[in-house]
PDB file of N, CA and C in Angstrom:
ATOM      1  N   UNK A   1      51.568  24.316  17.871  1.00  0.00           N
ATOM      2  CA  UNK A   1      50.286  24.912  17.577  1.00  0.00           C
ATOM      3  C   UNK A   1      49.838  24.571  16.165  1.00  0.00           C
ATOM      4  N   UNK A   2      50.678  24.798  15.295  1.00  0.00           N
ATOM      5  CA  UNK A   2      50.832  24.216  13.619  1.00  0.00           C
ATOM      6  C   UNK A   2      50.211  22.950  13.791  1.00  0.00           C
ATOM      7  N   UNK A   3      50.888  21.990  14.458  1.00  0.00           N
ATOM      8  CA  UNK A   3      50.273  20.573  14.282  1.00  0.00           C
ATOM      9  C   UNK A   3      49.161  20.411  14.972  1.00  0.00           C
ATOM     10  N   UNK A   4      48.688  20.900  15.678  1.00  0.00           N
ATOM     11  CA  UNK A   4      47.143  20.976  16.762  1.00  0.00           C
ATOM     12  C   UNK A   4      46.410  21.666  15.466  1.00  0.00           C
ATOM     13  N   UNK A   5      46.430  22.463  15.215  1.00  0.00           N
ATOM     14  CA  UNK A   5      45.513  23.116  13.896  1.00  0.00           C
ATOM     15  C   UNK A   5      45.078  22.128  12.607  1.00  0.00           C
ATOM     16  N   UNK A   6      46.146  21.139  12.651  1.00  0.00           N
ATOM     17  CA  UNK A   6      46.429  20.004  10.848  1.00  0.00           C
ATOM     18  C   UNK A   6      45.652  19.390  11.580  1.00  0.00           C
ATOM     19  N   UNK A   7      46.131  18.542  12.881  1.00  0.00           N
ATOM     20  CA  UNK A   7      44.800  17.660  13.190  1.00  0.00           C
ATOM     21  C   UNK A   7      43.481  18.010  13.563  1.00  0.00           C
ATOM     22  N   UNK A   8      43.134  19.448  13.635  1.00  0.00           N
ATOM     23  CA  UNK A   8      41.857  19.749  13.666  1.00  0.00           C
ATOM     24  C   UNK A   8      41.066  20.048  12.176  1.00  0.00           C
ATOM     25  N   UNK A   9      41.951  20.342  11.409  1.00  0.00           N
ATOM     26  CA  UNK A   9      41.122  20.683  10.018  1.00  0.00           C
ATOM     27  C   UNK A   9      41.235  19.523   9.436  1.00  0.00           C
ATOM     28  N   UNK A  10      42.111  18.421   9.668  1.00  0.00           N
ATOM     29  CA  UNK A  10      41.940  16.927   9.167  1.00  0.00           C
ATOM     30  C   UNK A  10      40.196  16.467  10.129  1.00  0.00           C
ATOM     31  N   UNK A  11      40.520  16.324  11.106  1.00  0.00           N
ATOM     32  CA  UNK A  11      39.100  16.162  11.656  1.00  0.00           C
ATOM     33  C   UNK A  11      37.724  17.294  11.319  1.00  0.00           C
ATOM     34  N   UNK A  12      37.763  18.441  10.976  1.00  0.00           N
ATOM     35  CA  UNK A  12      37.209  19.586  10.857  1.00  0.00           C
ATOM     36  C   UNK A  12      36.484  18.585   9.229  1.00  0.00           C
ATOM     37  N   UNK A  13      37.313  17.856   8.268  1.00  0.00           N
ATOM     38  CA  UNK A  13      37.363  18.096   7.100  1.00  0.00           C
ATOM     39  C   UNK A  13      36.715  16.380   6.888  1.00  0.00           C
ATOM     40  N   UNK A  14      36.548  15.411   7.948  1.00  0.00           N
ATOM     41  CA  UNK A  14      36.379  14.138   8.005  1.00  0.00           C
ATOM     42  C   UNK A  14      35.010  14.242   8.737  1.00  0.00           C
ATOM     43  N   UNK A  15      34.729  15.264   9.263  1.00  0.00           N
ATOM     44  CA  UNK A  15      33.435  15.737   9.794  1.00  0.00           C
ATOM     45  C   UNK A  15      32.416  16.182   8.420  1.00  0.00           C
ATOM     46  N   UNK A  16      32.964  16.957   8.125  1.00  0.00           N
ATOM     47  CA  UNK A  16      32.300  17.126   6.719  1.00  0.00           C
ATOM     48  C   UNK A  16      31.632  16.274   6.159  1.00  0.00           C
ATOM     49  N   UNK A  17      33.035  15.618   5.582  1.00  0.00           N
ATOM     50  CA  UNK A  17      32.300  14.199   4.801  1.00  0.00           C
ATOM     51  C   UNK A  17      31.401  13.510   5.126  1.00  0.00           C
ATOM     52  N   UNK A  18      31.336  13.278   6.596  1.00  0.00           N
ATOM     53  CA  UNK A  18      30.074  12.349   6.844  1.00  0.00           C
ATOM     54  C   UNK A  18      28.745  12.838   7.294  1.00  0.00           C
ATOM     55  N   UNK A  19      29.000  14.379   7.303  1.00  0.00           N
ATOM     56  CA  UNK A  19      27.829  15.117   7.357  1.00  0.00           C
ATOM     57  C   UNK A  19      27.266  14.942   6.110  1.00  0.00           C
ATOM     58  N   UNK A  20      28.278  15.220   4.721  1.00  0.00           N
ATOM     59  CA  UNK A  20      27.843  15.222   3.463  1.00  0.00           C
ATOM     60  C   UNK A  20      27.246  13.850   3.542  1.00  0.00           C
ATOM     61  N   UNK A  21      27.637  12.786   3.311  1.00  0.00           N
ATOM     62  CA  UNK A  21      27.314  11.470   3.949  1.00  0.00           C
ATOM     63  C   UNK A  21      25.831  11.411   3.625  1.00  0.00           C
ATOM     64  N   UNK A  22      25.578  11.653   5.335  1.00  0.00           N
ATOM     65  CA  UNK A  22      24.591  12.059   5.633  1.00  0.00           C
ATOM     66  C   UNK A  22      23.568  12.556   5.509  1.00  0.00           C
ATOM     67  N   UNK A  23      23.506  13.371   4.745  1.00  0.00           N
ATOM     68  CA  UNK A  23      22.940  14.116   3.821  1.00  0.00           C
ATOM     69  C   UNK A  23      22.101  13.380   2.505  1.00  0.00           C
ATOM     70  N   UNK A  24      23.118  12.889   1.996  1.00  0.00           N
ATOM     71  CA  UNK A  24      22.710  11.845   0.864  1.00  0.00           C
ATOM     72  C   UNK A  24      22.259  11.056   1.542  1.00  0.00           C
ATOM     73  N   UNK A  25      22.225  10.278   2.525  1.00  0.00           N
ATOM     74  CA  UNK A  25      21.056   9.091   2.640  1.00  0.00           C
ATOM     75  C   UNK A  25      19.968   9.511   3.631  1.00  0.00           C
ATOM     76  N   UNK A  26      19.996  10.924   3.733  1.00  0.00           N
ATOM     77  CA  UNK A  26      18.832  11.525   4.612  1.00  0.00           C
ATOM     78  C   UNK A  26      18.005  11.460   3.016  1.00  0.00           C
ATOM     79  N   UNK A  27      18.280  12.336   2.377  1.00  0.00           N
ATOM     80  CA  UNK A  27      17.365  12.483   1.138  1.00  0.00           C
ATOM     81  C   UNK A  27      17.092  11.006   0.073  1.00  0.00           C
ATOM     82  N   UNK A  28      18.264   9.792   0.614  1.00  0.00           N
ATOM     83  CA  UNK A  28      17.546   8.661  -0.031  1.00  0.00           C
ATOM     84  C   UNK A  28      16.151   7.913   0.615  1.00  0.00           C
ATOM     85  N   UNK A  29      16.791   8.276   1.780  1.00  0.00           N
ATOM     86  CA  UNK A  29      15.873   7.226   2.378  1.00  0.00           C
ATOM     87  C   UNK A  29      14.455   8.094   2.650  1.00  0.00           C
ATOM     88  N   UNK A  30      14.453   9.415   2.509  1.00  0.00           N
ATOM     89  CA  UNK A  30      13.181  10.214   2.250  1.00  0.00           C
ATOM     90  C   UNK A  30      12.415   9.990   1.009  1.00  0.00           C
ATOM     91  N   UNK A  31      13.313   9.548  -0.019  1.00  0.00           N
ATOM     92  CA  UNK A  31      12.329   9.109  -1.261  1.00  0.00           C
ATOM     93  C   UNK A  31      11.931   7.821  -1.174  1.00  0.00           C
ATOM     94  N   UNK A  32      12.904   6.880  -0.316  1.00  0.00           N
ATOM     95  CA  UNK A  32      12.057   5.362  -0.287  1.00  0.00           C
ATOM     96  C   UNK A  32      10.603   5.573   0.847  1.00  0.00           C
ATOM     97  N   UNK A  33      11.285   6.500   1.736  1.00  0.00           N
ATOM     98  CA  UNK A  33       9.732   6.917   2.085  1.00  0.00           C
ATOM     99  C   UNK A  33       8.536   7.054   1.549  1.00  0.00           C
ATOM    100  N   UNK A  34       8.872   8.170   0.795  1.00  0.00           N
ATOM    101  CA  UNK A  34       8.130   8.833   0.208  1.00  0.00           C
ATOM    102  C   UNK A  34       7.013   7.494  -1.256  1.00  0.00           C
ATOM    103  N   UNK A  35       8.354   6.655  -2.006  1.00  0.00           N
ATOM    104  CA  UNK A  35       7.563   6.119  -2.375  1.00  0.00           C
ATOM    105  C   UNK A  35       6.716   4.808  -1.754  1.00  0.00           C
ATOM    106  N   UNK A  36       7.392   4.857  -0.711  1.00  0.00           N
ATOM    107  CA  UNK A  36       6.677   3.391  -0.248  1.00  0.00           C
ATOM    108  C   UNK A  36       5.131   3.856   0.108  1.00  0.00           C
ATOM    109  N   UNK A  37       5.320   5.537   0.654  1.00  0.00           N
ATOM    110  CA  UNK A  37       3.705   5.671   1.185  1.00  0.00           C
ATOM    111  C   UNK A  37       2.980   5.569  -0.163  1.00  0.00           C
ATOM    112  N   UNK A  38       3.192   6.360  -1.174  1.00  0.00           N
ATOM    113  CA  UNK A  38       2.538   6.488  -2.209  1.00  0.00           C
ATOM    114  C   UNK A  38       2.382   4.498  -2.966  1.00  0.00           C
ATOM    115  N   UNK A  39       3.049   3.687  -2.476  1.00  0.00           N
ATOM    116  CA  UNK A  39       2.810   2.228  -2.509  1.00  0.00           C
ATOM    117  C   UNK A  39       1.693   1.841  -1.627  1.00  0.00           C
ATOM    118  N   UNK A  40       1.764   2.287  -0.689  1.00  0.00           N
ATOM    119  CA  UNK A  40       0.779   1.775   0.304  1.00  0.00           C
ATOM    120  C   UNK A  40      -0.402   2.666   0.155  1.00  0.00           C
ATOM    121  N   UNK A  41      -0.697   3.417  -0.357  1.00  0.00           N
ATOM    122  CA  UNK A  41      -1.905   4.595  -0.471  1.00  0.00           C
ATOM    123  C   UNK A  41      -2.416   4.280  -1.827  1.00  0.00           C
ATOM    124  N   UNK A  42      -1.545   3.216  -2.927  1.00  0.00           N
ATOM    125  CA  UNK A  42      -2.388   2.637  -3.542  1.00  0.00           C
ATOM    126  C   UNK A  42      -2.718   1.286  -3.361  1.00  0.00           C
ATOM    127  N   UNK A  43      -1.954   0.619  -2.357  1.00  0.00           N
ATOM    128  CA  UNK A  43      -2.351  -0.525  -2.195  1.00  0.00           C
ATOM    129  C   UNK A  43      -4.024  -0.735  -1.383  1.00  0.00           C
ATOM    130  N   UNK A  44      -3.928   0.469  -0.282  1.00  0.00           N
ATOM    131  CA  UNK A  44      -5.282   1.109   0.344  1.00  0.00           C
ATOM    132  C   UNK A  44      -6.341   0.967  -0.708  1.00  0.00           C
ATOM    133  N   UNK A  45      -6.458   1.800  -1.458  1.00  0.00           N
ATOM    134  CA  UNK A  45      -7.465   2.077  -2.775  1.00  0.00           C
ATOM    135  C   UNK A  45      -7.487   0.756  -3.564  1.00  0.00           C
ATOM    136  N   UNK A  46      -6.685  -0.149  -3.730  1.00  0.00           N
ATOM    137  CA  UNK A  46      -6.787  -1.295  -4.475  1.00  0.00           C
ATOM    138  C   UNK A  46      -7.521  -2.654  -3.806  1.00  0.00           C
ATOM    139  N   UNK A  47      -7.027  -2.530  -2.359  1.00  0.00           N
ATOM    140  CA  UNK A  47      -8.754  -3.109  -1.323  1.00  0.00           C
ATOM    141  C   UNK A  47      -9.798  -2.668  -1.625  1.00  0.00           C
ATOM    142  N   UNK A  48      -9.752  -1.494  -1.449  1.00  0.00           N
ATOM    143  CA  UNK A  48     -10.903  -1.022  -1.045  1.00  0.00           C
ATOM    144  C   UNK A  48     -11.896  -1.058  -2.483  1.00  0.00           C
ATOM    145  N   UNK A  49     -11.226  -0.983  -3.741  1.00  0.00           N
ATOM    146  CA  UNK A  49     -12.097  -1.459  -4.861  1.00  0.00           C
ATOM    147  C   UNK A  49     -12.258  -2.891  -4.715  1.00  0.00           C
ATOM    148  N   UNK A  50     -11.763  -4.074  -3.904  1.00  0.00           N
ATOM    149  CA  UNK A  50     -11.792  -5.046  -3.830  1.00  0.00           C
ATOM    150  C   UNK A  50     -12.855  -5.384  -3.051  1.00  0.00           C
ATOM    151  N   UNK A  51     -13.203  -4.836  -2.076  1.00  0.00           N
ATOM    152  CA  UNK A  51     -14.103  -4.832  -0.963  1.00  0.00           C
ATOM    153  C   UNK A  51     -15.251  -4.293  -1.738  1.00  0.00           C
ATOM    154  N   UNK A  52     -15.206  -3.543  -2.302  1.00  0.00           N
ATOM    155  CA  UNK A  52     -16.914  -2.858  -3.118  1.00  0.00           C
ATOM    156  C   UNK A  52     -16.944  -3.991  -4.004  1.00  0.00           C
ATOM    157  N   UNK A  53     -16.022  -4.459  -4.888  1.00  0.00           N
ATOM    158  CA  UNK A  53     -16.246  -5.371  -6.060  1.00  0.00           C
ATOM    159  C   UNK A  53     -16.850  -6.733  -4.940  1.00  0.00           C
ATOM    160  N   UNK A  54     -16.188  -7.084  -4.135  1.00  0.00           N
ATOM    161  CA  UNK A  54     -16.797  -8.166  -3.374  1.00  0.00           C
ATOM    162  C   UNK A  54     -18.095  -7.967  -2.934  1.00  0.00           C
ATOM    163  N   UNK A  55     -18.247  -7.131  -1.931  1.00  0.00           N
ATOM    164  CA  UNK A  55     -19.613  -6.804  -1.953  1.00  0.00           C
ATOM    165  C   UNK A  55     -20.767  -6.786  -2.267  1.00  0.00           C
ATOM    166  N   UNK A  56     -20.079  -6.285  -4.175  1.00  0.00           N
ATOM    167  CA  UNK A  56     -21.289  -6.727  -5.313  1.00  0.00           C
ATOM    168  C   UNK A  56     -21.623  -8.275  -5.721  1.00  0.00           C
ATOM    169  N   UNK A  57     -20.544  -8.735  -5.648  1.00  0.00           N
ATOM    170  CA  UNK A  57     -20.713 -10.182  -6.121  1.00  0.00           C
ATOM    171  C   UNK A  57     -21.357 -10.932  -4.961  1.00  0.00           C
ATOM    172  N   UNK A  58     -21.414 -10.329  -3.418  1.00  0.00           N
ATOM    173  CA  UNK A  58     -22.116 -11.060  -2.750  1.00  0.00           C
ATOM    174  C   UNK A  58     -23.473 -10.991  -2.887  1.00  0.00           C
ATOM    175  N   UNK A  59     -24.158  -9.061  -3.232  1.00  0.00           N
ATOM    176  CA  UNK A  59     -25.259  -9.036  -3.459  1.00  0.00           C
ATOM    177  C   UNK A  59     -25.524  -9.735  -4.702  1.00  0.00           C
ATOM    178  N   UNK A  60     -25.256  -9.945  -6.015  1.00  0.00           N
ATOM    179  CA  UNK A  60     -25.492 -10.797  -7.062  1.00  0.00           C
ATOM    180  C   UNK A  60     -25.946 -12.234  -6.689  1.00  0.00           C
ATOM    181  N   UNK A  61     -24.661 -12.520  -6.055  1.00  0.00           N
ATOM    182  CA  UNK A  61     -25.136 -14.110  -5.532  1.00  0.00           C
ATOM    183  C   UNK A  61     -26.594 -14.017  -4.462  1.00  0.00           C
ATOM    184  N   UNK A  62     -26.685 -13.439  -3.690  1.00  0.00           N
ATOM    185  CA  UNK A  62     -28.018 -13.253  -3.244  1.00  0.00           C
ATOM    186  C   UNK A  62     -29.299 -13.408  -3.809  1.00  0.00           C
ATOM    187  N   UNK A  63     -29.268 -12.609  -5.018  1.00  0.00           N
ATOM    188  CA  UNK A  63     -30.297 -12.191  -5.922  1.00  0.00           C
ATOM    189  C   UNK A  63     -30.485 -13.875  -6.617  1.00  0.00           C
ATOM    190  N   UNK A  64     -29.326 -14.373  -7.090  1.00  0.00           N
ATOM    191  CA  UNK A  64     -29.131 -15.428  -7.634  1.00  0.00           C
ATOM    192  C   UNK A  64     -29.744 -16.562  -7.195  1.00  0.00           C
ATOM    193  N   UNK A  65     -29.177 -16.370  -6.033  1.00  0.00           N
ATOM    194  CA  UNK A  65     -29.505 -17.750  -5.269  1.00  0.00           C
ATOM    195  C   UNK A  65     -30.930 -17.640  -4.626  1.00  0.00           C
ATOM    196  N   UNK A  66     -32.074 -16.296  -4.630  1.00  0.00           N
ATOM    197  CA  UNK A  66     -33.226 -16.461  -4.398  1.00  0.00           C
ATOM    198  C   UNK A  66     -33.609 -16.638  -5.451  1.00  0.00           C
ATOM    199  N   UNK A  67     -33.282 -15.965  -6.955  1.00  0.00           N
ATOM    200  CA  UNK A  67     -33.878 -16.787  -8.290  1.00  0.00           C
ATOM    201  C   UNK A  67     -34.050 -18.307  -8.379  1.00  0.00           C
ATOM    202  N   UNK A  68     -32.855 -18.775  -7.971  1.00  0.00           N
ATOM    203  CA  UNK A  68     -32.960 -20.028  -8.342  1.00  0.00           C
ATOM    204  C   UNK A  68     -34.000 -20.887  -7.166  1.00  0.00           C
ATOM    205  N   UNK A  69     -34.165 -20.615  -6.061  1.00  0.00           N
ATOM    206  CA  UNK A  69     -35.341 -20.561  -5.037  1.00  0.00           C
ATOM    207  C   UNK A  69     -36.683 -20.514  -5.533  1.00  0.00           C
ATOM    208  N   UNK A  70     -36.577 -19.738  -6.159  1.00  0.00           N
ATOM    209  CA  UNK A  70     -38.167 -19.100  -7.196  1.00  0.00           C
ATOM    210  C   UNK A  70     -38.312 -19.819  -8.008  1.00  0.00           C
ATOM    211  N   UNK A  71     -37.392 -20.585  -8.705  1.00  0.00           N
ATOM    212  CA  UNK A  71     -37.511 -21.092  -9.869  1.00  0.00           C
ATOM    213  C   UNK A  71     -37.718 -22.811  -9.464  1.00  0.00           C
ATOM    214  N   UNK A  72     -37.484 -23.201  -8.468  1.00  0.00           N
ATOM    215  CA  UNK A  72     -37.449 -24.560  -7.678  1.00  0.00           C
ATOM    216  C   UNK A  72     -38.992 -24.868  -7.663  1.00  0.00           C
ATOM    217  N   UNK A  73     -39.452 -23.456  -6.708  1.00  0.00           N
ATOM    218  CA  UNK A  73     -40.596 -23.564  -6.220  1.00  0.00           C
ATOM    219  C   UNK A  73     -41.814 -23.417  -7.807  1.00  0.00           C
ATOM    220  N   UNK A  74     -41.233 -22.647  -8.595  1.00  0.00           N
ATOM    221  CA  UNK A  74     -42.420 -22.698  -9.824  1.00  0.00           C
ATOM    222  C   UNK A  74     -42.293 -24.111 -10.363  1.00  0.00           C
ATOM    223  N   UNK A  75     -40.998 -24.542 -10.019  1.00  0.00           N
ATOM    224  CA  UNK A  75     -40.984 -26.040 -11.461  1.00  0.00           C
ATOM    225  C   UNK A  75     -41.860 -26.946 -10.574  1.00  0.00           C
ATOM    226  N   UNK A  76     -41.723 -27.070  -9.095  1.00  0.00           N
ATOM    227  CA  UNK A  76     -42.626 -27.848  -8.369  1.00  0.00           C
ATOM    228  C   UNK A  76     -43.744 -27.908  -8.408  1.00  0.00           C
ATOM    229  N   UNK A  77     -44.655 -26.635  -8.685  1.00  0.00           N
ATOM    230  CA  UNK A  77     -45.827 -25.832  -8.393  1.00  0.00           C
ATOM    231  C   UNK A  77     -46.611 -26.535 -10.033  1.00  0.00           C
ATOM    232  N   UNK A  78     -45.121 -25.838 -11.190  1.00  0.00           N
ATOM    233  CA  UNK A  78     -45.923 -26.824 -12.420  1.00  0.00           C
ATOM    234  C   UNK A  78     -46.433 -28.380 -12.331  1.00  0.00           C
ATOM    235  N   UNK A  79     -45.691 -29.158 -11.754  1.00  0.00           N
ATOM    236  CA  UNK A  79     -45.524 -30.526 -11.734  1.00  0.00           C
ATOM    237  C   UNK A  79     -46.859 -30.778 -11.080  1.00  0.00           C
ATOM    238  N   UNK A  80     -47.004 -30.261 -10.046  1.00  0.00           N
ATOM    239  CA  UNK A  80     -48.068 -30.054  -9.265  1.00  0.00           C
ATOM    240  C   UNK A  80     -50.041 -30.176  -9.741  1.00  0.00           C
ATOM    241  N   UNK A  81     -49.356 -29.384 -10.699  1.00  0.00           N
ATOM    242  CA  UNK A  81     -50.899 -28.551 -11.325  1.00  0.00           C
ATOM    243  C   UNK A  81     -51.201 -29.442 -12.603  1.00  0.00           C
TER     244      UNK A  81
END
């Protein structure tokens, strides 16, 4: 009975450990979680200023490229007159 008891608190006690284990890489791998979202929730926001900044530079070029339209048609219009 003595020796049925040693090999249960040897196992009782090897259970532990890898619960403890366990434990520790439950809570590691919750912070690589944790920071990867907070990686990706700024990587989100760092498009998305990319996408407005693009945006603008497309409307600029717009504006641009009918100036220079305007400006075709006046230098012609001088030559013209």
């Amino acid at each position: 009975m003595q020796n049925s008891q040693s090999v249960f608190e040897k196992r009782l006690a090897k259970l532990e450990k890898i619960l403890e284990k366990s434990k520790k890489e439950v809570a590691r791998t919750t912070e690589l979680a944790k920071d990867a979202a907070l990686k990706a929730q700024a990587a989100v926001e760092c498009a998305s200023e990319a996408e407005n900044l693009a945006e603008n530079a497309k409307k600029r070029f717009k504006a641009a490229k009918k100036q220079l339209k305007e400006a075709k048609v006046l230098k012609i219009a001088q030559k013209n007159a």
